[in-house]
Protein backbone atom coordinates (compact mmCIF):
# COMPACT_ATOMS: atom_id res chain seq x y z
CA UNK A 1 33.54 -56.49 56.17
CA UNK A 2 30.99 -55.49 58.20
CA UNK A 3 27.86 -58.26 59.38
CA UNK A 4 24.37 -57.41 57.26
CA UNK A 5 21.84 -57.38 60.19
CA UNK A 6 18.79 -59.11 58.79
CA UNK A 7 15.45 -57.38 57.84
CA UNK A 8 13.05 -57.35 60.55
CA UNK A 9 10.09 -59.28 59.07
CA UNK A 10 7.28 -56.62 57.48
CA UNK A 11 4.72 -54.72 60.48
CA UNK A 12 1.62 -56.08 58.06
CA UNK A 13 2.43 -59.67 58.41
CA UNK A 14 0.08 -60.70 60.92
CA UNK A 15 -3.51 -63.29 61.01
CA UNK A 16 -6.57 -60.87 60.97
CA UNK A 17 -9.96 -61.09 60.83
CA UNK A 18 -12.18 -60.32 57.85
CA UNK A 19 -13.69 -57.07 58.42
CA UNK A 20 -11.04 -55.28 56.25
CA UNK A 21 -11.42 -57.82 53.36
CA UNK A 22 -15.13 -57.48 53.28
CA UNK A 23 -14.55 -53.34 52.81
CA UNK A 24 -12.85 -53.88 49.64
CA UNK A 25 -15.22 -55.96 48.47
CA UNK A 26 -18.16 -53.87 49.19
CA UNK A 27 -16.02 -50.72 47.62
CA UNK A 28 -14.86 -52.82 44.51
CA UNK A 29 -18.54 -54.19 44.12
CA UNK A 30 -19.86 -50.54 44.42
CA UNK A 31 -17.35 -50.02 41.61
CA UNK A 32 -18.40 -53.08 39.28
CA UNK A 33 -16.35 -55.95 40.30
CA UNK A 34 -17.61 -58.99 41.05
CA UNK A 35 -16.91 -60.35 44.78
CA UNK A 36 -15.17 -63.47 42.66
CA UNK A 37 -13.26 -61.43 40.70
CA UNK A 38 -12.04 -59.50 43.40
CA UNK A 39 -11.48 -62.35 45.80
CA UNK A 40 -9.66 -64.02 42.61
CA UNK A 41 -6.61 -65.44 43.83
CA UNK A 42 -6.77 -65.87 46.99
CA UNK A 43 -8.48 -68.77 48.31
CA UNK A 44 -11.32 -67.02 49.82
CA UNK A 45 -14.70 -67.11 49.16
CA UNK A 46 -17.72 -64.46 50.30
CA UNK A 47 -18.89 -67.13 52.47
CA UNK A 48 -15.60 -67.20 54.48
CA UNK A 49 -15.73 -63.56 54.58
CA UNK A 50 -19.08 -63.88 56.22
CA UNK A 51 -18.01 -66.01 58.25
CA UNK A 52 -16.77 -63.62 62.20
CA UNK A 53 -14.62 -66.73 62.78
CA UNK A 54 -12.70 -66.69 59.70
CA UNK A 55 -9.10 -65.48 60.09
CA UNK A 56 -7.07 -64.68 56.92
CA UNK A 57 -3.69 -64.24 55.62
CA UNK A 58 -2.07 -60.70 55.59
CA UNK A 59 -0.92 -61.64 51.93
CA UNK A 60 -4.86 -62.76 51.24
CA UNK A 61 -6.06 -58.90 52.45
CA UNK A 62 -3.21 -57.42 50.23
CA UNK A 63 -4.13 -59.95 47.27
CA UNK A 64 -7.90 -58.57 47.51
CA UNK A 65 -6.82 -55.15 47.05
CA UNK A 66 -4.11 -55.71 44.48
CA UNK A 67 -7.14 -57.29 42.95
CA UNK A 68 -9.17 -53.95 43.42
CA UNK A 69 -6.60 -51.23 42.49
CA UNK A 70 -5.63 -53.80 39.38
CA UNK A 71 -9.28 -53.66 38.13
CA UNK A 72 -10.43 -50.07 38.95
CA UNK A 73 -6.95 -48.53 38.73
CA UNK A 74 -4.94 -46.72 40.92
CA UNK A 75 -7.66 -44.04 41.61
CA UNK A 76 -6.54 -40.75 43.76
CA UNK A 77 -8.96 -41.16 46.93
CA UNK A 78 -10.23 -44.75 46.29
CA UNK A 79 -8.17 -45.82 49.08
CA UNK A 80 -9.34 -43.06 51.21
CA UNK A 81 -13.38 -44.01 50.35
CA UNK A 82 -11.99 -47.57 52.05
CA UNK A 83 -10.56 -45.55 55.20
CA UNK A 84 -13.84 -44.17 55.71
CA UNK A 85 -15.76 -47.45 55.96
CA UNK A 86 -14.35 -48.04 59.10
CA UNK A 87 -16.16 -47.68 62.63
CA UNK A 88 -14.74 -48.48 66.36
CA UNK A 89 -16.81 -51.98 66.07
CA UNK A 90 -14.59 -52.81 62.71
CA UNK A 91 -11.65 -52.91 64.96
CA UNK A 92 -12.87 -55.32 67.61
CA UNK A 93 -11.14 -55.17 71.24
CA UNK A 94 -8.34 -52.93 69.84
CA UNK A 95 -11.03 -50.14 68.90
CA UNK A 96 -12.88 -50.29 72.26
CA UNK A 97 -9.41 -50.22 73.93
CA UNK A 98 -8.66 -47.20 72.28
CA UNK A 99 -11.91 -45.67 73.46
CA UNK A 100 -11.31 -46.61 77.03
CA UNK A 101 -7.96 -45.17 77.09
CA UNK A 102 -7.52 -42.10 79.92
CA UNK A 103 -5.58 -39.82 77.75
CA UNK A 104 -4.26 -38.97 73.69
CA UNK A 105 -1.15 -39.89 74.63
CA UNK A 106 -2.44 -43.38 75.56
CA UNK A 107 -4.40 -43.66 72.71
CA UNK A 108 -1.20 -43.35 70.49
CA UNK A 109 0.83 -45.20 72.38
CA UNK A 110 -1.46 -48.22 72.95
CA UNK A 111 -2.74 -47.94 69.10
CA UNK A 112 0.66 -48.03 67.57
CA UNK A 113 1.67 -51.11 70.41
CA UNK A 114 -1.49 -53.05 69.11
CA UNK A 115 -1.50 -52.25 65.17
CA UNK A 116 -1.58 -55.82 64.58
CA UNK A 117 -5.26 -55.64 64.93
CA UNK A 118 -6.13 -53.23 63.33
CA UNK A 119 -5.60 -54.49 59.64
CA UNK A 120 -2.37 -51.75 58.75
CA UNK A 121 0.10 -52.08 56.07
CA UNK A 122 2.58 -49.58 57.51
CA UNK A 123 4.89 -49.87 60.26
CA UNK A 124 3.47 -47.21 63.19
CA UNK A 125 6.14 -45.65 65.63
CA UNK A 126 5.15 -42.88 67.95
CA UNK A 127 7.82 -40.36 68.43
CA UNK A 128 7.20 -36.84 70.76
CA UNK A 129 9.22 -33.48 71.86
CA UNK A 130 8.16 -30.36 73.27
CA UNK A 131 5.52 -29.16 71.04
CA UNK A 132 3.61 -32.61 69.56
CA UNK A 133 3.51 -36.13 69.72
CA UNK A 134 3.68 -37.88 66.18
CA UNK A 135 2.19 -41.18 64.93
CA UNK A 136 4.38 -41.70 61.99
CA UNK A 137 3.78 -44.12 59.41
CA UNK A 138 6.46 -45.46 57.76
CA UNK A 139 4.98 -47.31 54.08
CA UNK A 140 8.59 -48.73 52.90
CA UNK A 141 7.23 -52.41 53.56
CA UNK A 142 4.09 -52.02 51.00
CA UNK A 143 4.55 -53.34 47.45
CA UNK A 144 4.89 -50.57 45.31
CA UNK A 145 1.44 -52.01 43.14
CA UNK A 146 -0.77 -50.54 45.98
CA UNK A 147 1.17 -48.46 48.53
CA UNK A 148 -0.59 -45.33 47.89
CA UNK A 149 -4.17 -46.79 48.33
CA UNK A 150 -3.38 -48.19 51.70
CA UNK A 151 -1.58 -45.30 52.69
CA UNK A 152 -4.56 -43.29 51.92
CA UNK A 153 -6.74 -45.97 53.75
CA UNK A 154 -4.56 -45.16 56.54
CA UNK A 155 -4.60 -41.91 57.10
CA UNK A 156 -8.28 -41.55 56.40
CA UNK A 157 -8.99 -44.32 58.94
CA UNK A 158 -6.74 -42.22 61.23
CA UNK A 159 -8.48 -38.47 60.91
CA UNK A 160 -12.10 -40.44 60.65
CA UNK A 161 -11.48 -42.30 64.20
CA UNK A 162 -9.69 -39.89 65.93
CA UNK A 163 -12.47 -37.23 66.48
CA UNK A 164 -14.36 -39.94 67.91
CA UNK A 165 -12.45 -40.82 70.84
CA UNK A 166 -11.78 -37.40 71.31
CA UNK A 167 -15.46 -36.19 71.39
CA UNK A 168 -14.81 -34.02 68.16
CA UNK A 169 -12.16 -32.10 69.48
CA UNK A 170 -9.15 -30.37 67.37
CA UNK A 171 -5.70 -30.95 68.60
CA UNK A 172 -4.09 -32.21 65.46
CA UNK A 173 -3.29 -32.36 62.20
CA UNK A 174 -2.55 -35.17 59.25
CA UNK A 175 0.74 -34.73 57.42
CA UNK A 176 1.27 -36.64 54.04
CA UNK A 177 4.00 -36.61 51.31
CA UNK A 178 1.10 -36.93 48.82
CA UNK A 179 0.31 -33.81 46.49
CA UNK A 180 -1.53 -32.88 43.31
CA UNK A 181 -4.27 -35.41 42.36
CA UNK A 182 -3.83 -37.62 45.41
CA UNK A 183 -3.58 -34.36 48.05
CA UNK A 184 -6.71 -33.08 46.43
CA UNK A 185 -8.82 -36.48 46.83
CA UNK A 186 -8.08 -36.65 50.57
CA UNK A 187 -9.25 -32.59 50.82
CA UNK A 188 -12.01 -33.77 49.60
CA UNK A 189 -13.07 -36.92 51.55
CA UNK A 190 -11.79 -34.86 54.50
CA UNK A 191 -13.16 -31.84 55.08
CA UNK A 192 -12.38 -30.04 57.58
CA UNK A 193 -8.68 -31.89 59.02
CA UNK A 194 -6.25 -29.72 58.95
CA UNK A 195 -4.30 -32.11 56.14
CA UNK A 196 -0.56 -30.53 54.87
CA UNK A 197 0.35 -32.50 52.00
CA UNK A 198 3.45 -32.36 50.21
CA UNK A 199 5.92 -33.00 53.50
CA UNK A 200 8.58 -35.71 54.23
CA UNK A 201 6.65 -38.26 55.74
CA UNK A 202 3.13 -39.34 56.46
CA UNK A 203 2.03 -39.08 60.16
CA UNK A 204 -0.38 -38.00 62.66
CA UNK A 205 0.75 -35.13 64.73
CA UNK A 206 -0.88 -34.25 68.46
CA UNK A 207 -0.39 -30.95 70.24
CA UNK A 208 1.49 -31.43 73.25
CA UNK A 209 -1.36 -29.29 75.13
CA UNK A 210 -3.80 -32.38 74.07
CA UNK A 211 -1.39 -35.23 75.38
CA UNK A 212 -2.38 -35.38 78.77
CA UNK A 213 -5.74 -34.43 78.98
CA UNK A 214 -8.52 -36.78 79.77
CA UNK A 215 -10.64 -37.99 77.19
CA UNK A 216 -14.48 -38.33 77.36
CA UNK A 217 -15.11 -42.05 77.40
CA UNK A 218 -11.68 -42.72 79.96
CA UNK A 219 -12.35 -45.95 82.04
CA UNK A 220 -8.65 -46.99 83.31
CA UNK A 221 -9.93 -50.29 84.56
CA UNK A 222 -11.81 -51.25 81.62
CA UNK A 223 -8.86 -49.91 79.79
CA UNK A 224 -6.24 -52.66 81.20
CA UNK A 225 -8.62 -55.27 80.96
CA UNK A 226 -9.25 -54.74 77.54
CA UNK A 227 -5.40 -54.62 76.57
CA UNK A 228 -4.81 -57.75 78.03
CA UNK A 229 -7.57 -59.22 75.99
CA UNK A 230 -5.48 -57.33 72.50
CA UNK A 231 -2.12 -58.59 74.18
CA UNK A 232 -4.24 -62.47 74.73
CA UNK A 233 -5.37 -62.07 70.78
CA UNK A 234 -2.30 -61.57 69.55
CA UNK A 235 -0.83 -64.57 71.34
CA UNK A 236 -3.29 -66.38 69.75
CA UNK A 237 -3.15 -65.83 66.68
CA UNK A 238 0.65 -65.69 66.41
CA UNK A 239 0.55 -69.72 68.02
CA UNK A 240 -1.93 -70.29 65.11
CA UNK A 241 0.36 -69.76 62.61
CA UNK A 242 3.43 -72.14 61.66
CA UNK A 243 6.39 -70.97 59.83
CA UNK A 244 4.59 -72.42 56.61
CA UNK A 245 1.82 -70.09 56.99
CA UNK A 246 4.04 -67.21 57.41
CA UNK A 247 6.11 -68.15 54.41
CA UNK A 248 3.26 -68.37 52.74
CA UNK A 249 2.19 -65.20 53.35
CA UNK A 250 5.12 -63.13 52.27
CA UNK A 251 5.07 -65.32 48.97
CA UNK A 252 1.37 -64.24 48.53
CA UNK A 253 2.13 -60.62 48.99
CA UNK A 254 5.12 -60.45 46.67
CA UNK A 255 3.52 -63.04 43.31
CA UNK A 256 5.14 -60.57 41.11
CA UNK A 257 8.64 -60.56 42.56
CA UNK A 258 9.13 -63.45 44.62
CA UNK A 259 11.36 -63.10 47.09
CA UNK A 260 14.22 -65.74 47.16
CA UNK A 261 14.25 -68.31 50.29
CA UNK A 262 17.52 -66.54 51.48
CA UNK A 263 15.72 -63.03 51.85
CA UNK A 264 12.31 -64.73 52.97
CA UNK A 265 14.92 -66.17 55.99
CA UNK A 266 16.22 -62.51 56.64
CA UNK A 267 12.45 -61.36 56.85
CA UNK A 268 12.12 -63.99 59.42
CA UNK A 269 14.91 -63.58 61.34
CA UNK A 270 16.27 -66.87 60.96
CA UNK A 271 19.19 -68.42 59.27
CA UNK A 272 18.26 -70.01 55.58
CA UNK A 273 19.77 -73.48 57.00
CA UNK A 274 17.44 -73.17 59.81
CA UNK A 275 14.26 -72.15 57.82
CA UNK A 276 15.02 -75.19 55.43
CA UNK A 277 14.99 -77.32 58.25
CA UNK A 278 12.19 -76.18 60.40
CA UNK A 279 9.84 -76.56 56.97
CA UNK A 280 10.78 -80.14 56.07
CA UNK A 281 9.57 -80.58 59.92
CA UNK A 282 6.36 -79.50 58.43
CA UNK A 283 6.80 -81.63 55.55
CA UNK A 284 7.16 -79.15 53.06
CA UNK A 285 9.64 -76.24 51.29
CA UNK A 286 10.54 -73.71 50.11
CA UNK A 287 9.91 -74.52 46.63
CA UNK A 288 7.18 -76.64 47.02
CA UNK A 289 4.72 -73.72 49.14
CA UNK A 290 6.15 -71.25 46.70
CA UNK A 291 4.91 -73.86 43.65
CA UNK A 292 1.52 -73.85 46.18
CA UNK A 293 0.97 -70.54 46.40
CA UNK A 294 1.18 -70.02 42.47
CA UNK A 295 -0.43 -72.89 40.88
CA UNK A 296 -3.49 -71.89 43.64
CA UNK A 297 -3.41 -68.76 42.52
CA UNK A 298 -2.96 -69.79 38.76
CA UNK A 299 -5.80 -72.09 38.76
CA UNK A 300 -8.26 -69.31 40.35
CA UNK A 301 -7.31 -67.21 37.88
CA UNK A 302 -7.39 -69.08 34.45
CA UNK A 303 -10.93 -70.35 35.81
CA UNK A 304 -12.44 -67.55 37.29
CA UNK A 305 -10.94 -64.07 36.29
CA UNK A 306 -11.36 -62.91 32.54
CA UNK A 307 -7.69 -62.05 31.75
CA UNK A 308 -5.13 -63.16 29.47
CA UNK A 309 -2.66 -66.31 30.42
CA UNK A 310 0.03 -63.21 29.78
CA UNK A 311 -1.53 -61.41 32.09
CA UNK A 312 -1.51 -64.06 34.40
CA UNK A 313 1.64 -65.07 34.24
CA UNK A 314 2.75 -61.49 35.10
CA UNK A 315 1.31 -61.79 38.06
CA UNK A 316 2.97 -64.54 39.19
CA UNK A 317 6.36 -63.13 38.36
CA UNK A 318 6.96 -65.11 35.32
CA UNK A 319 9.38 -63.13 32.50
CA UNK A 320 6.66 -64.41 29.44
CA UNK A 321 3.59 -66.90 29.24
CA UNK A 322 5.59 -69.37 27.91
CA UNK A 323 7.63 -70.28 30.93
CA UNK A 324 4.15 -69.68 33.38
CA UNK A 325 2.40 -72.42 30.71
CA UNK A 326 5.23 -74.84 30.84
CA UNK A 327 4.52 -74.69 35.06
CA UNK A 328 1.32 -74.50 35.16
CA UNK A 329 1.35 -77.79 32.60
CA UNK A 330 3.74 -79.64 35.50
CA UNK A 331 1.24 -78.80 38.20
CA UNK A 332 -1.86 -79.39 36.88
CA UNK A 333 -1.12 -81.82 33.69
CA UNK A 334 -2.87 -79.18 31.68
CA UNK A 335 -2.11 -76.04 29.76
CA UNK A 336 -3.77 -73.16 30.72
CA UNK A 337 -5.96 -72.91 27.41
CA UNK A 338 -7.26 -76.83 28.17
CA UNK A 339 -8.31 -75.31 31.86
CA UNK A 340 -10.14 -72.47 30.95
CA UNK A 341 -12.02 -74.18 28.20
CA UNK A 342 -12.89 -77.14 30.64
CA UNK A 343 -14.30 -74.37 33.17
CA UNK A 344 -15.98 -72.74 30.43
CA UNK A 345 -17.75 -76.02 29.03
CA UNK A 346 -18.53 -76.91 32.74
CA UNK A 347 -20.04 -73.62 33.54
């Protein structure tokens, strides 16, 4: 029998900074949530979000807008209205990188090298042949729950920055496998990209004539200098994080289907025996971050959030609230009914 190669851990699993989380919550509050509500689960708090030193959790970003699509529903174009929050100064170095780059073609290349900055769910490759080069973006790593609103913030981010490095010049076009309701929201929000809906795959395609020609704001030697500084961030950040916080972060982003330690290891790239080991070296487990992650989560939201202990207990990938009560009793000596009427009396 053939080996199974393991799964190469997801693109969006990566430390960022807040300015992506603090666009959902201005959009969610816009649309009647509460910043608490929509931060609900995730350990944040507006203050933190405030905060330009704060760095968060993947799995706390995708928690926020879980939170979002949960409350407002899955709304053709709400996604989209997030994509279009975004400026070159949301992105940090990697945006004024981009801007500095000579051509398109380094644009694409560098963007798709350095997505880890700026905040995207899907997994960018750049492809090209004789007629177009093609940033495609592959969405099979987003939980099903919100893949089509960060898809949408995607490609709206995409046609919304584009023109900008480019000085408002054509070139291109937005493909998406999105029709009907969803095709029509993104006509809307986008006037005037030439947007085909309804194809295989979602990308950004460039017209070989625009590849190599120089772009307005072109400074080569600002340029390198400012991808070493996106090549010294990511460095950074990725010796921030210990294999605990990455564990925890693929726990986060799955609460409703937890993955199993054994597939959490293939995500990794490492073998189960090994990721066993290397956590009790940071005196923990597998069982005990994944009882973390929930009861933290739990807690937030019997206290905080005004939904049912079924509700919440769906969530967190329990089967019925009996079994999530019986849990949350062992980690907080309390059933959730107790809890919520303690916060209520205390409030």
């Amino acid at each position: 029998m053939a080996a199974v190669l393991p799964t190469a851990p997801p693109a969006w699993d990566y430390r960022r900074s807040t300015a992506a989380a603090r666009i959902l919550v201005e959009l969610a509050a816009e649309h009647g949530v509460a910043p608490e509500d929509c931060l609900a689960g995730t350990g944040l708090t507006t203050a933190a979000l405030a905060d330009t030193a704060t760095e968060i959790e993947a799995g706390q970003e995708l928690a926020i807008a879980r939170n979002l699509v949960a409350t407002i529903g899955d709304l053709p174009g709400l996604g989209a209205d997030a994509g279009l929050r975004y400026t070159i100064g949301s992105f940090g170095i990697w945006g004024f990188a981009l801007l500095t780059c000579p051509t398109t073609r380094d644009v694409a290349r560098l963007g798709v090298r350095y997505a880890a900055l700026s905040f995207a769910f899907i997994r960018p490759s750049y492809e090209e042949d004789a007629d177009e080069g093609r940033v495609v973006l592959d969405d099979s790593e987003i939980p099903r729950d919100v893949r089509a609103f960060l898809v949408e913030r995607e490609l709206a981010k995409l046609a919304n920055l584009l023109p900008v490095g480019r000085g408002g010049r054509g070139g291109y076009h937005v493909e998406t496998s999105f029709d009907g309701q969803r095709a029509a929201a993104l006509r809307t929000r986008l006037p005037g990209v030439d947007l085909r809906t309804g194809r295989p795959r979602h990308l950004l395609a460039l017209d070989h004539a625009i590849l190599d020609a120089p772009l307005p704001q072109a400074d080569p030697v600002t340029a390198r200098a400012l991808e070493d500084q996106c090549e010294e961030l990511m460095e950074r950040r990725r010796q921030r994080r210990g294999l605990a916080a990455q564990v925890r972060g693929l726990i986060l982003a799955r609460l409703d289907d937890p993955p199993t330690m054994d597939e959490t290891a293939r995500r990794l790239h490492i073998d189960p025996r090994t990721l066993r080991r290397k956590l009790d070296a940071e005196h923990t487990s597998y069982r005990e971050l994944t009882d973390e992650v929930r009861r933290t989560i739990a807690e937030e939201l019997i206290t905080t959030a005004g939904i049912s202990v079924g509700q919440v207990a769906a969530r967190l990938g329990y089967h019925d609230a009996a079994g999530f009560t019986r849990a949350y009793k062992r980690w907080t000596g309390q059933t959730p009914g107790v809890a919520r009427a303690s916060s209520r009396r205390g409030a």
